[in-house]
PDB file of N, CA and C in Angstrom:
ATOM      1  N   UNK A   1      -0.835 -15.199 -11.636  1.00  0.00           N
ATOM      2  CA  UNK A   1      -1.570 -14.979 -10.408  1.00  0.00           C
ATOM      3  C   UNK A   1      -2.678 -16.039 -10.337  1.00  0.00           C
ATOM      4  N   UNK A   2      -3.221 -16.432  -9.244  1.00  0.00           N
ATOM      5  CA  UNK A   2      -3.808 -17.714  -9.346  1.00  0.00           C
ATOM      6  C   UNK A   2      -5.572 -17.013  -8.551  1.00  0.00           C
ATOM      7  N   UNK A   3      -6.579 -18.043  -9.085  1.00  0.00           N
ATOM      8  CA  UNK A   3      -7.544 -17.319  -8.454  1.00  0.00           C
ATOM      9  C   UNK A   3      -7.386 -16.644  -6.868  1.00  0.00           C
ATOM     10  N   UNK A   4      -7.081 -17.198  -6.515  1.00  0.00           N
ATOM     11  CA  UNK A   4      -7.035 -16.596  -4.871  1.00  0.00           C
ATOM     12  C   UNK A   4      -6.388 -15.271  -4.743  1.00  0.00           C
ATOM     13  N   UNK A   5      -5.567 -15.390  -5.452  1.00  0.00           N
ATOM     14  CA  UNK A   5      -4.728 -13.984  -5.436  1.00  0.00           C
ATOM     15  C   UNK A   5      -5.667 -13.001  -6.526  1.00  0.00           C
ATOM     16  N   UNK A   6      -5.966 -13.235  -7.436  1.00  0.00           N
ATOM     17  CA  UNK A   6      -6.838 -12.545  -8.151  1.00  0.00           C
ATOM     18  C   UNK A   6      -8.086 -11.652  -7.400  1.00  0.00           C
ATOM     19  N   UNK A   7      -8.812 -12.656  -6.713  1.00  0.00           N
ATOM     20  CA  UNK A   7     -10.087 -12.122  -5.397  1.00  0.00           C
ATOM     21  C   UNK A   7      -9.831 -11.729  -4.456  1.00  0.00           C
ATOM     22  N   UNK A   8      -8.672 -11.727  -3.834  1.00  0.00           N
ATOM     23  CA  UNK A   8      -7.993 -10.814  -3.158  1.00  0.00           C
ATOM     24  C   UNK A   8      -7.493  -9.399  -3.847  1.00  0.00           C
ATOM     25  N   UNK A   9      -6.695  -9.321  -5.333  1.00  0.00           N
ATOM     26  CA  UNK A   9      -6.593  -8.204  -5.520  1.00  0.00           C
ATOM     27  C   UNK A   9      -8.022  -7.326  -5.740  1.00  0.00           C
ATOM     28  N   UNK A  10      -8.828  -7.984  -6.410  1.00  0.00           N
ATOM     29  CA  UNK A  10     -10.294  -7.460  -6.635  1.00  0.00           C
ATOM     30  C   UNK A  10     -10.680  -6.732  -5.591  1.00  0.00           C
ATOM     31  N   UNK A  11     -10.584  -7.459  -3.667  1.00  0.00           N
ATOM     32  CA  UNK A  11     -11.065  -6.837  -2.759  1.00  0.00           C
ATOM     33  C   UNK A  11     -10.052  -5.480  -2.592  1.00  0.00           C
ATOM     34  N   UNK A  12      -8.689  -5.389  -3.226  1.00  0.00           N
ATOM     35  CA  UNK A  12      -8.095  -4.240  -2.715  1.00  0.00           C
ATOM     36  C   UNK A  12      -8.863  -3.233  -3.265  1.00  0.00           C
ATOM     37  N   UNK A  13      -9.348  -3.211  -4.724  1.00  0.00           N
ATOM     38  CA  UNK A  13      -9.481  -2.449  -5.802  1.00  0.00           C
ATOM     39  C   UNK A  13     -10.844  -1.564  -5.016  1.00  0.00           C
ATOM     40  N   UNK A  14     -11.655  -3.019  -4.626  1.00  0.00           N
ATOM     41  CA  UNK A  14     -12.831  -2.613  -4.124  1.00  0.00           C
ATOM     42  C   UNK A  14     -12.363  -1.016  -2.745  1.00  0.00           C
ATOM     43  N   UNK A  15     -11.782  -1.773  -1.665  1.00  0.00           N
ATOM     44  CA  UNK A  15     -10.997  -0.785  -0.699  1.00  0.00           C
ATOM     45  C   UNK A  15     -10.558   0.114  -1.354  1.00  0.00           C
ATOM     46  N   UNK A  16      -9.793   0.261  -2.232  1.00  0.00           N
ATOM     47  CA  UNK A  16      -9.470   1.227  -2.823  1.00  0.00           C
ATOM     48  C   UNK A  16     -10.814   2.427  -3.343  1.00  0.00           C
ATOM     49  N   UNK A  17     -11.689   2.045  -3.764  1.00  0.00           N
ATOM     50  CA  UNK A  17     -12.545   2.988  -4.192  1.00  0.00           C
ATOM     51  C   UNK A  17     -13.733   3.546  -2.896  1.00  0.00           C
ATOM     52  N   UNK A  18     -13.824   2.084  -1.952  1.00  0.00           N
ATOM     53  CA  UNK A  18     -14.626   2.722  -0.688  1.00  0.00           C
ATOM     54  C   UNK A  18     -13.974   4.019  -0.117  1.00  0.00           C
ATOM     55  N   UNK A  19     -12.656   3.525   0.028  1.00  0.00           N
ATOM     56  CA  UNK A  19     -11.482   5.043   0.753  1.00  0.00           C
ATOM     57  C   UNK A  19     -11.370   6.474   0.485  1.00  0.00           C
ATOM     58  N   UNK A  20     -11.532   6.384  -0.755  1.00  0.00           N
ATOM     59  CA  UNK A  20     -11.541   7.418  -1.885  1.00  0.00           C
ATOM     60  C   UNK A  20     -12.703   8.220  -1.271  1.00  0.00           C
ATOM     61  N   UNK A  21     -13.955   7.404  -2.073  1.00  0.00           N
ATOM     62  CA  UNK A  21     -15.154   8.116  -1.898  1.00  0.00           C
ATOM     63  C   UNK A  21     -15.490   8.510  -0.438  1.00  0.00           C
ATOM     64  N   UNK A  22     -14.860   7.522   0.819  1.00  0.00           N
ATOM     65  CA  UNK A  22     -14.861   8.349   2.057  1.00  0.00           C
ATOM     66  C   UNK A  22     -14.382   9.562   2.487  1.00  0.00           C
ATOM     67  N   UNK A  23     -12.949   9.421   1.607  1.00  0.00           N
ATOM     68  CA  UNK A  23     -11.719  10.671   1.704  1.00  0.00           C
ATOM     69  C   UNK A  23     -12.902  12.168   1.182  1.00  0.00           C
ATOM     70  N   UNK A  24     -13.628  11.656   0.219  1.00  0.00           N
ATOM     71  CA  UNK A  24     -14.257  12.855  -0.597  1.00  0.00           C
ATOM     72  C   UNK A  24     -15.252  13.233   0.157  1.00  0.00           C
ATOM     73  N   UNK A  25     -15.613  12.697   0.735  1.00  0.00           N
ATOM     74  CA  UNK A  25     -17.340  12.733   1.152  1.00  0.00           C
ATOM     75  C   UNK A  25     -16.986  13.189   2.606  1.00  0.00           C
ATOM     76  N   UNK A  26     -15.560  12.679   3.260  1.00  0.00           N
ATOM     77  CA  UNK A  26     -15.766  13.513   4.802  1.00  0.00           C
ATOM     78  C   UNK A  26     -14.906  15.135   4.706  1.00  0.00           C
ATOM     79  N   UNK A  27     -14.650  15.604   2.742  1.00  0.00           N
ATOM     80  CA  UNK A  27     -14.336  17.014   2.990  1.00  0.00           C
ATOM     81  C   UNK A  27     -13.207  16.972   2.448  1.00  0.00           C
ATOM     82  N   UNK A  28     -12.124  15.445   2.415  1.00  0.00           N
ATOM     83  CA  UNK A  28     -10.163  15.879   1.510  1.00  0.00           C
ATOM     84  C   UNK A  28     -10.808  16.099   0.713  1.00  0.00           C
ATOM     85  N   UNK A  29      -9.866  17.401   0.020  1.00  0.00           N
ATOM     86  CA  UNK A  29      -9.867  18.167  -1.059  1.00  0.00           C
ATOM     87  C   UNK A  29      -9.241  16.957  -2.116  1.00  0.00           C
ATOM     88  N   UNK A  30     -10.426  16.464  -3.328  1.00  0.00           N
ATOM     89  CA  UNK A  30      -9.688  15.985  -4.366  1.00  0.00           C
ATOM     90  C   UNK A  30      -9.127  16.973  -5.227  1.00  0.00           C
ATOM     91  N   UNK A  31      -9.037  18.135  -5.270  1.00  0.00           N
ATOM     92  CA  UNK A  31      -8.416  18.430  -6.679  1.00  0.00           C
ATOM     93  C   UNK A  31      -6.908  18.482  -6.084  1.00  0.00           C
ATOM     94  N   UNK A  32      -6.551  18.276  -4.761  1.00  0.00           N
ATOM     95  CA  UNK A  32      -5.075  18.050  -4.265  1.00  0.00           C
ATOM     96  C   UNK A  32      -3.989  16.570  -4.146  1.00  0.00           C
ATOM     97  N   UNK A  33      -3.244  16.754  -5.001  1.00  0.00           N
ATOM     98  CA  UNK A  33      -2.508  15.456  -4.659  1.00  0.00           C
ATOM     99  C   UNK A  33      -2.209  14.789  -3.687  1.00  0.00           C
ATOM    100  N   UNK A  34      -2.591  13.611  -2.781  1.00  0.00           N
ATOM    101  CA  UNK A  34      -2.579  13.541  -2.055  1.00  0.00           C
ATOM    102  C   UNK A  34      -1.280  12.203  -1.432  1.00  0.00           C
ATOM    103  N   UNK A  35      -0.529  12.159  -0.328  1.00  0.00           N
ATOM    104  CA  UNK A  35       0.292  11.416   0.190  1.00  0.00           C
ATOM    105  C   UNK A  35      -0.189  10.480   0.232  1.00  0.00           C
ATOM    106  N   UNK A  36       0.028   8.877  -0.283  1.00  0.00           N
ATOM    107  CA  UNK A  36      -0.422   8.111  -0.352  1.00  0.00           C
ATOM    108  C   UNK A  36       0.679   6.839  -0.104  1.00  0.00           C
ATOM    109  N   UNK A  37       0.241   6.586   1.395  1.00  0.00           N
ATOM    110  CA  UNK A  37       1.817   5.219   1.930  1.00  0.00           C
ATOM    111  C   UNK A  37       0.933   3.912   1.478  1.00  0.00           C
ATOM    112  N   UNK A  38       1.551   3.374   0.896  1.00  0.00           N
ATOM    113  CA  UNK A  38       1.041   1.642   0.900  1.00  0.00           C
ATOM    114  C   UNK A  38       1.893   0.557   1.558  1.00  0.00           C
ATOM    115  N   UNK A  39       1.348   0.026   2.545  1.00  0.00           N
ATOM    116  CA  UNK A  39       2.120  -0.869   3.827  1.00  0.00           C
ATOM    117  C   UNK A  39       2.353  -2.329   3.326  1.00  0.00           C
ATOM    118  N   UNK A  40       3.064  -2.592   3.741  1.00  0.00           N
ATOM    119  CA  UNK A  40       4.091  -4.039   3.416  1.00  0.00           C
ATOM    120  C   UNK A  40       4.509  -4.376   4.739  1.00  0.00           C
ATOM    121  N   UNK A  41       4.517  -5.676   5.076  1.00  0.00           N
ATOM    122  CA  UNK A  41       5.102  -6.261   6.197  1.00  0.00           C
ATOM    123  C   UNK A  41       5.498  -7.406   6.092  1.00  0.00           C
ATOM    124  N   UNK A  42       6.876  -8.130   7.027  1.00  0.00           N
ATOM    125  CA  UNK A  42       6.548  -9.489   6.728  1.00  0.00           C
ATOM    126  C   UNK A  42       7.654  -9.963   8.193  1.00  0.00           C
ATOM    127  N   UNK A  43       7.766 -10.851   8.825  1.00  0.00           N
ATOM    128  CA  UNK A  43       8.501 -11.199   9.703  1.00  0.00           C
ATOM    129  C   UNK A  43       9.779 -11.410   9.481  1.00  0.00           C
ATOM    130  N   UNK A  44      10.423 -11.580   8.135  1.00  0.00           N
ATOM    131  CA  UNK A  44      11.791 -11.925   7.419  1.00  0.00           C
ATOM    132  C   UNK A  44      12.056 -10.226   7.479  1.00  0.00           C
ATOM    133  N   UNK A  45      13.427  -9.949   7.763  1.00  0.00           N
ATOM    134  CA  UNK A  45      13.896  -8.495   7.324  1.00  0.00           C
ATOM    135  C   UNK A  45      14.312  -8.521   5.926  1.00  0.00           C
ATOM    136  N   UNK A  46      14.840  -9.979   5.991  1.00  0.00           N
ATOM    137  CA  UNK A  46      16.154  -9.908   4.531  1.00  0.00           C
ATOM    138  C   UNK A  46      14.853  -9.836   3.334  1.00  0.00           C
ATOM    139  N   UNK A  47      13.986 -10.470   2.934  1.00  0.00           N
ATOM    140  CA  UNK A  47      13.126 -10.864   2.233  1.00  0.00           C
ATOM    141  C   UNK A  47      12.521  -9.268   2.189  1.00  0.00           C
ATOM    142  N   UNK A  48      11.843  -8.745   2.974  1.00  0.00           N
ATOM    143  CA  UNK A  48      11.370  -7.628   3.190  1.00  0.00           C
ATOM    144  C   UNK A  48      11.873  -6.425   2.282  1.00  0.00           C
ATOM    145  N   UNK A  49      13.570  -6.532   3.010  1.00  0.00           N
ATOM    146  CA  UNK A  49      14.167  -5.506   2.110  1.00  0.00           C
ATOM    147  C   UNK A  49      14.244  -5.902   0.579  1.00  0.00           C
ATOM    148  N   UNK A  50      14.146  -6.788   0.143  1.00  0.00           N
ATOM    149  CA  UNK A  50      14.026  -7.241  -1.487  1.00  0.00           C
ATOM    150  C   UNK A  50      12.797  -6.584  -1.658  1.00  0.00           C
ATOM    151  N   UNK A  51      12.056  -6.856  -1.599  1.00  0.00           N
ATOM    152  CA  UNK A  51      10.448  -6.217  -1.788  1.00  0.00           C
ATOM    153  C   UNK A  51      10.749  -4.463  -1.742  1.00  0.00           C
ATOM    154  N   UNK A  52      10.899  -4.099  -0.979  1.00  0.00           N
ATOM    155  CA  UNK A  52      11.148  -3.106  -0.751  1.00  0.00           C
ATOM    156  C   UNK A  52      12.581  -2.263  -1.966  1.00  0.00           C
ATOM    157  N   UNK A  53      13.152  -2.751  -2.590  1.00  0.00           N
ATOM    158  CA  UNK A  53      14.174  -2.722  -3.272  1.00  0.00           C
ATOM    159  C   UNK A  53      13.527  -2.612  -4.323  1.00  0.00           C
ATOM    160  N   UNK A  54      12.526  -3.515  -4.730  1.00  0.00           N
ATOM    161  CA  UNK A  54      11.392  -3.602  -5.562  1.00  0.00           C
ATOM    162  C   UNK A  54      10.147  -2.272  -6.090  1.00  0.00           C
ATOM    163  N   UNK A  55      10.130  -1.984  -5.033  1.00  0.00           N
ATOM    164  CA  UNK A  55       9.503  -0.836  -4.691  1.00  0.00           C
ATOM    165  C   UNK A  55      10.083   0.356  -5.334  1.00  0.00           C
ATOM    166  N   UNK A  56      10.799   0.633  -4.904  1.00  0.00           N
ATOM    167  CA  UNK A  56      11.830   2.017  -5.440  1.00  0.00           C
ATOM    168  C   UNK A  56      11.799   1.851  -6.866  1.00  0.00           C
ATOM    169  N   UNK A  57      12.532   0.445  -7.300  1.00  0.00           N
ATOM    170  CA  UNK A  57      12.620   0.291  -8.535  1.00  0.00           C
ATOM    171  C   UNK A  57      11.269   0.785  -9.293  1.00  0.00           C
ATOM    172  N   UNK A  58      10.401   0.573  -8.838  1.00  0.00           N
ATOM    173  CA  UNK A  58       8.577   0.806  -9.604  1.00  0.00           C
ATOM    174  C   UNK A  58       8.555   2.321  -9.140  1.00  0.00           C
ATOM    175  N   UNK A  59       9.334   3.250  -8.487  1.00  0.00           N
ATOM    176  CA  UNK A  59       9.077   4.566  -8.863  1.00  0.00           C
ATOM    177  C   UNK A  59       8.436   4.936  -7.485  1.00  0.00           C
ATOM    178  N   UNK A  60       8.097   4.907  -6.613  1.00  0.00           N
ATOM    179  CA  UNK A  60       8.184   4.658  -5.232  1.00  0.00           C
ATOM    180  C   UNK A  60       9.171   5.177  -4.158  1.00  0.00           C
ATOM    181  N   UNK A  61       8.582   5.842  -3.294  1.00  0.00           N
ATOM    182  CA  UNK A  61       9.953   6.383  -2.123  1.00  0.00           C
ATOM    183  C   UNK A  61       9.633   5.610  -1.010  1.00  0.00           C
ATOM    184  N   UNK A  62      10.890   4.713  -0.756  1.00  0.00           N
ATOM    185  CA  UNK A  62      10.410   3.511   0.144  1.00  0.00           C
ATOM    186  C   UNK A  62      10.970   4.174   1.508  1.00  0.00           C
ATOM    187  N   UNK A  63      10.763   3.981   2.597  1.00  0.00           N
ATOM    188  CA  UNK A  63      10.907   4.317   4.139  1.00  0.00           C
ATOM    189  C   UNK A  63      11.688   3.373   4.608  1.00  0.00           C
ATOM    190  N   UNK A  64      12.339   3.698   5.853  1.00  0.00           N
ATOM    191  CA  UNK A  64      13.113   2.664   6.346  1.00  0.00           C
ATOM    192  C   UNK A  64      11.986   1.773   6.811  1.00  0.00           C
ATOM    193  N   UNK A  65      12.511   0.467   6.787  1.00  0.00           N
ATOM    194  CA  UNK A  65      11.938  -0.377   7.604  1.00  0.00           C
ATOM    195  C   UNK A  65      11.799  -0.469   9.332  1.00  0.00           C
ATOM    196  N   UNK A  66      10.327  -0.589   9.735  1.00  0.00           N
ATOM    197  CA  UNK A  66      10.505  -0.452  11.738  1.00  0.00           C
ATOM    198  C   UNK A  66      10.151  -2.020  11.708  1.00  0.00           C
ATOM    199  N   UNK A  67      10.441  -1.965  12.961  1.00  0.00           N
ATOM    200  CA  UNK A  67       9.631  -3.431  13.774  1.00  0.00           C
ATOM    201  C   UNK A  67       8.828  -3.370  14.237  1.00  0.00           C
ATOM    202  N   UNK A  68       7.495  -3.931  14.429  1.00  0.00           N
ATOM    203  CA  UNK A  68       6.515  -3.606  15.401  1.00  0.00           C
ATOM    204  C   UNK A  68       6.044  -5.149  15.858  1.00  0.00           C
ATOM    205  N   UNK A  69       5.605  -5.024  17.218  1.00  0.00           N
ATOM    206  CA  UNK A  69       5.036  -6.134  17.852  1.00  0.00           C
ATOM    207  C   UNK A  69       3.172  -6.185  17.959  1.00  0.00           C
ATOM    208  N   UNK A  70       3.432  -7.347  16.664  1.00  0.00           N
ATOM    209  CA  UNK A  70       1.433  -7.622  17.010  1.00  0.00           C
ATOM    210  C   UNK A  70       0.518  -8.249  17.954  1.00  0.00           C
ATOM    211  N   UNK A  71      -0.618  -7.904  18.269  1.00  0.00           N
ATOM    212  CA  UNK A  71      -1.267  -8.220  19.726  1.00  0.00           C
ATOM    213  C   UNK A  71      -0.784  -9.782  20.000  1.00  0.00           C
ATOM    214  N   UNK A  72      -0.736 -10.772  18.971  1.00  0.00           N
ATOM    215  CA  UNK A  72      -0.603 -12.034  19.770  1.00  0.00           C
ATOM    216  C   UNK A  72       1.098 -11.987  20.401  1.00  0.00           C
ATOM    217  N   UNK A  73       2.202 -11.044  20.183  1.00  0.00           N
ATOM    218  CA  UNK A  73       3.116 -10.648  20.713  1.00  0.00           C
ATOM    219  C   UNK A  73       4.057 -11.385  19.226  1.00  0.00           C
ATOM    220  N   UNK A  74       4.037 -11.509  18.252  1.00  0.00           N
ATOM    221  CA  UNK A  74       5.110 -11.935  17.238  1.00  0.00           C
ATOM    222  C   UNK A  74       5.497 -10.783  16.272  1.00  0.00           C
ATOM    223  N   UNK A  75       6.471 -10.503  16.438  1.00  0.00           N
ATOM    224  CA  UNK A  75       7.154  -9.363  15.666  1.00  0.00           C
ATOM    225  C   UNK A  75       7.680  -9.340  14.156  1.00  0.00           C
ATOM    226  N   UNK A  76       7.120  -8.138  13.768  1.00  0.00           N
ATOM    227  CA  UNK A  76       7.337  -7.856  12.095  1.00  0.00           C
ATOM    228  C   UNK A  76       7.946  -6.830  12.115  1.00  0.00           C
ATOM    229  N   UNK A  77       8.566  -7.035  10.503  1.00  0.00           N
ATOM    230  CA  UNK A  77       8.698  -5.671   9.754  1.00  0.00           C
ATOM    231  C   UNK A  77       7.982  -5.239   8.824  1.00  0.00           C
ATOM    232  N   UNK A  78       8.072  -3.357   8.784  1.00  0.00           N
ATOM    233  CA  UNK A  78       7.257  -3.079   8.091  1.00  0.00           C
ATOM    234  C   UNK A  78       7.936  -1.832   7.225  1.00  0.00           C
ATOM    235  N   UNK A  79       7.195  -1.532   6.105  1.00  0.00           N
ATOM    236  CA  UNK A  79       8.060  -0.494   5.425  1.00  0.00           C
ATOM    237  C   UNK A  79       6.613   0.468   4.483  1.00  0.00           C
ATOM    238  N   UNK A  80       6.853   1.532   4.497  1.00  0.00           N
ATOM    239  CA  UNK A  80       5.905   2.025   3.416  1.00  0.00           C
ATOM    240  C   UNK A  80       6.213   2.010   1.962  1.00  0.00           C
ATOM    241  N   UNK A  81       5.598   2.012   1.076  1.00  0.00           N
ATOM    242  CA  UNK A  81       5.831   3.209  -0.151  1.00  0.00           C
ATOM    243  C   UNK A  81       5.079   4.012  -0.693  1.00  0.00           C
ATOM    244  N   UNK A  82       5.864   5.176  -0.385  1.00  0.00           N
ATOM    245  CA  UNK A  82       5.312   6.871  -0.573  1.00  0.00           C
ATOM    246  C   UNK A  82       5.400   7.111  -2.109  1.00  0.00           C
ATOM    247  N   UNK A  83       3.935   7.225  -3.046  1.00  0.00           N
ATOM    248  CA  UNK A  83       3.866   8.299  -3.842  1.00  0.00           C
ATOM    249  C   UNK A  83       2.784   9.445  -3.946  1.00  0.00           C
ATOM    250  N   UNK A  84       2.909  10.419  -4.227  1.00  0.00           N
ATOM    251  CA  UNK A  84       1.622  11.422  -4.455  1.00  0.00           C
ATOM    252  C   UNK A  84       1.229  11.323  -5.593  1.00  0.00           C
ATOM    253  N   UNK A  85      -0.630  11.263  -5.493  1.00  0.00           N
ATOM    254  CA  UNK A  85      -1.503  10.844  -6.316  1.00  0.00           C
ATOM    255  C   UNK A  85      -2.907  11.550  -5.842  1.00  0.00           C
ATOM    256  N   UNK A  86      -3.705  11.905  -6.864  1.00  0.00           N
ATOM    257  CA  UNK A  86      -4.372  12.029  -6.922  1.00  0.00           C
ATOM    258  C   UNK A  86      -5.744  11.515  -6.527  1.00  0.00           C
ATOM    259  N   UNK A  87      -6.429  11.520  -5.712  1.00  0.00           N
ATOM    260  CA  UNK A  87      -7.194  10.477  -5.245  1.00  0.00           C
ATOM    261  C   UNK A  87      -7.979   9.798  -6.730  1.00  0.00           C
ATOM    262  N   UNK A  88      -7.622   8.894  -7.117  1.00  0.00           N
ATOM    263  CA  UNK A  88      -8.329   8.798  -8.600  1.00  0.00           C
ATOM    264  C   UNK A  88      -8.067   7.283  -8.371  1.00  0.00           C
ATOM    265  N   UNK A  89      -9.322   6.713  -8.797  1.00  0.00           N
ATOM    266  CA  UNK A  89      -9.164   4.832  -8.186  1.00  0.00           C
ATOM    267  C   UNK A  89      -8.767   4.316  -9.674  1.00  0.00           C
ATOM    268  N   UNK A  90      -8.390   5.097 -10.615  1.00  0.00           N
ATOM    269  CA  UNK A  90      -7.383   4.344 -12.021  1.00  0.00           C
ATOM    270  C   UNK A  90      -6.186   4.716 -11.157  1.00  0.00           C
ATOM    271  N   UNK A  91      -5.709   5.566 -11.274  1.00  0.00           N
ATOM    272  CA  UNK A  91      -3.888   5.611 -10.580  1.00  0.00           C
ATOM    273  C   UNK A  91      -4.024   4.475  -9.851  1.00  0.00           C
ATOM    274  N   UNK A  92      -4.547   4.767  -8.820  1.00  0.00           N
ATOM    275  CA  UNK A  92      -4.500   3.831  -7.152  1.00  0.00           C
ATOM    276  C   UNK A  92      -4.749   2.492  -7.331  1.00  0.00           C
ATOM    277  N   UNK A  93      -5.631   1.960  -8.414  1.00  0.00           N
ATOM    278  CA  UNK A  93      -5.114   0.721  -8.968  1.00  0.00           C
ATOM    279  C   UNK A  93      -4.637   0.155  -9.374  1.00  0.00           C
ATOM    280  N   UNK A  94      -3.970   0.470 -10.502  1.00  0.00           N
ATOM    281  CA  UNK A  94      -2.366   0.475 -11.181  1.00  0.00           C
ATOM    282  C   UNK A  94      -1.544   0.417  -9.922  1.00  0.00           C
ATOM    283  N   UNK A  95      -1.043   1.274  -9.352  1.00  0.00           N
ATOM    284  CA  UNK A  95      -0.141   0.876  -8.167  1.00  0.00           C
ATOM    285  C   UNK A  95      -0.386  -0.132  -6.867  1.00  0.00           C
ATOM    286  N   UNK A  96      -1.388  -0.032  -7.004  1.00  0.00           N
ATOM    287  CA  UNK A  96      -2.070  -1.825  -5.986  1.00  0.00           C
ATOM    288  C   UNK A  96      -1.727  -2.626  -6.985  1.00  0.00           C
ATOM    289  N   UNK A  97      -1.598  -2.990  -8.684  1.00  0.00           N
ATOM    290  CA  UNK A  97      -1.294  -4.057  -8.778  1.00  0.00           C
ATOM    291  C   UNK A  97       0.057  -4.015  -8.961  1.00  0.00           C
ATOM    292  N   UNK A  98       0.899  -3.136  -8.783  1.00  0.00           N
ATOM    293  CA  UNK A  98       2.343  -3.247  -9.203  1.00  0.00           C
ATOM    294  C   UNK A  98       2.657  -3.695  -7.733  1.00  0.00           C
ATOM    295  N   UNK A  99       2.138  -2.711  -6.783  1.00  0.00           N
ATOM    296  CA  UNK A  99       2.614  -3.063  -5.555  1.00  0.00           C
ATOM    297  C   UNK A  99       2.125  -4.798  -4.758  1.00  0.00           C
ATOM    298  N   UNK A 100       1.110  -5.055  -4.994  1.00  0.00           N
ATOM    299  CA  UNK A 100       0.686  -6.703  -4.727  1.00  0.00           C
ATOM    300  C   UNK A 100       1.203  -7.712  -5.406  1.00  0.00           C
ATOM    301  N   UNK A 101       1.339  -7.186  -6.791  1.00  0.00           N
ATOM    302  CA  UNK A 101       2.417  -7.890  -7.168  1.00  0.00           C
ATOM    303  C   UNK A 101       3.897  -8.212  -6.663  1.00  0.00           C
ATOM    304  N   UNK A 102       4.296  -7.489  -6.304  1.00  0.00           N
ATOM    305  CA  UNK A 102       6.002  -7.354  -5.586  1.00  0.00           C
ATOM    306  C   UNK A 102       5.768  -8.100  -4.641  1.00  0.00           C
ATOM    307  N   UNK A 103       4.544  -7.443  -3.610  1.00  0.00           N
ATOM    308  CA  UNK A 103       3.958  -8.188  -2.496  1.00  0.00           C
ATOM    309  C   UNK A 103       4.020  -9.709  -2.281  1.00  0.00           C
ATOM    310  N   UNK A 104       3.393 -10.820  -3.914  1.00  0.00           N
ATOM    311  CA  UNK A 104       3.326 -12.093  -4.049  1.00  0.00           C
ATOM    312  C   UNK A 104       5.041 -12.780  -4.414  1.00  0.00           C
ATOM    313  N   UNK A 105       5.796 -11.617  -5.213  1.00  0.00           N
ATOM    314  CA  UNK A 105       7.066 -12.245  -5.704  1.00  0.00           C
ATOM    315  C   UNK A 105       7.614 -12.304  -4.543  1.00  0.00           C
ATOM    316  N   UNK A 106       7.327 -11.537  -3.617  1.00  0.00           N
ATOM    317  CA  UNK A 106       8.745 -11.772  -2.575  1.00  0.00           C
ATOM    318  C   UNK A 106       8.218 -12.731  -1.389  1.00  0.00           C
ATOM    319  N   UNK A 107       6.793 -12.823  -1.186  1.00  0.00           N
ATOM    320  CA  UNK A 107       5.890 -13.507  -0.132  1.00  0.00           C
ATOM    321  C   UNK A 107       6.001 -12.564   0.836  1.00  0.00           C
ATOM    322  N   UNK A 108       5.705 -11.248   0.859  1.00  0.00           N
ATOM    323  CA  UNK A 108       5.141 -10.359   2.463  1.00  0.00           C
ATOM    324  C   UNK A 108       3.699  -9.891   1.778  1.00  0.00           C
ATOM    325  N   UNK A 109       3.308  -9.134   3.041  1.00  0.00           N
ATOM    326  CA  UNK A 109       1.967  -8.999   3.116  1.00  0.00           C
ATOM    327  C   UNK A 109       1.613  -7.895   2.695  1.00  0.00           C
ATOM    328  N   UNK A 110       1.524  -7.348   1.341  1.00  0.00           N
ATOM    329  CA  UNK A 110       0.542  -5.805   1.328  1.00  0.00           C
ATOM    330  C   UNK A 110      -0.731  -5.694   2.240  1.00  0.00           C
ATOM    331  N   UNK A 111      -0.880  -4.555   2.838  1.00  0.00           N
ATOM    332  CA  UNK A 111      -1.921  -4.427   4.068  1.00  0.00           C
ATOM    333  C   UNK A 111      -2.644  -3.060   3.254  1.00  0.00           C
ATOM    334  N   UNK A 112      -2.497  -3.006   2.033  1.00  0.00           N
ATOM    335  CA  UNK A 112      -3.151  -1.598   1.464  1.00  0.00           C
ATOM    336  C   UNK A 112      -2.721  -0.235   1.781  1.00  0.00           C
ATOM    337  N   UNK A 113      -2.893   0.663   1.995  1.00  0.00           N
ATOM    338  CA  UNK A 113      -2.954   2.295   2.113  1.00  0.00           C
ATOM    339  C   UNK A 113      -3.829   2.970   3.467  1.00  0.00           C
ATOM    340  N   UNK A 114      -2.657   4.195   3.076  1.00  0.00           N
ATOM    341  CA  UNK A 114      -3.432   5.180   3.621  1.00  0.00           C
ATOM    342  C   UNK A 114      -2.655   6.571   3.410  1.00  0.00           C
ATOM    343  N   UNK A 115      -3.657   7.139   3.377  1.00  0.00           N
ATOM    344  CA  UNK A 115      -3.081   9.327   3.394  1.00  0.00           C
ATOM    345  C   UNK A 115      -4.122  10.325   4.242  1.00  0.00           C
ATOM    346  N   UNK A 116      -3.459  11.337   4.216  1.00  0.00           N
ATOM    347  CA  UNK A 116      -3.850  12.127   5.321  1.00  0.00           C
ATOM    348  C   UNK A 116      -4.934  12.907   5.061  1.00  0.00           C
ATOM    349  N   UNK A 117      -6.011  13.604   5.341  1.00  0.00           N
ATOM    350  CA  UNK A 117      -6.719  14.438   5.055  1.00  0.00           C
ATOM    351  C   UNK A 117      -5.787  16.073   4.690  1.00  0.00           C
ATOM    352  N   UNK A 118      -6.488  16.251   3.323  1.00  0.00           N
ATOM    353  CA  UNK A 118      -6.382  17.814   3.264  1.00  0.00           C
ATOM    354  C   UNK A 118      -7.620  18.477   3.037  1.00  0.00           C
ATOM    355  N   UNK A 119      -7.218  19.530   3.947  1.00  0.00           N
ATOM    356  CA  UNK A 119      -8.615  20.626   3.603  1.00  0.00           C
ATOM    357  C   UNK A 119      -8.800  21.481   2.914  1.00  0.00           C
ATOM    358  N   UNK A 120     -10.046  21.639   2.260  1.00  0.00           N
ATOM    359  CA  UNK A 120     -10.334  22.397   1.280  1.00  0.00           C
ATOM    360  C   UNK A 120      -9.988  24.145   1.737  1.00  0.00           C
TER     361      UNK A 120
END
């Protein structure tokens, strides 16, 4: 991994722990496992689905891939991968680097996470 990619993963890690402590502080219940999608995109389908192939393999429930059109009007694909976790920023980092990693081998874009609120 080369510096650039390094200070980039650093900023996920960082996101990763702002999210958390937001998730906690506006009321999700941490002692609940929580759904946790991490987004991938890239304009190649074929490439995409490798990554995504990738994914599963690391233990991961990957989603079909959609298309979506971004504001400047150029169209991607995108795919999640679903595991439940604990809001805990050791798990959630470990899987940001497995998943950014895949992210750099195949060249698409990890765009980070997200999960749903649960209530206490």
């Amino acid at each position: 991994m080369n510096s650039e990619e390094t200070s980039e993963l650093a900023e996920w890690h960082e996101f990763n722990q702002e999210t958390i402590e937001a998730l906690i502080e506006d009321g999700s219940d941490a002692s609940q496992a929580h759904t946790i999608e991490y987004h991938f995109a890239s304009a190649d389908f074929d490439v995409l689905e490798k990554a995504a192939v990738d994914a599963f393999k690391a233990g991961f429930e990957v989603g079909d891939a959609e298309e979506l059109e971004l504001e400047d009007g150029e169209e991607v694909f995108c795919f999640d991968a679903v595991v439940e976790r604990m809001l805990d920023a050791k798990l959630i980092n470990q899987d940001t680097d497995k998943l950014f990693a895949i992210a750099i081998k195949h060249n698409v874009d990890y765009d980070g996470w997200g999960t749903f609120f649960i209530e206490k």
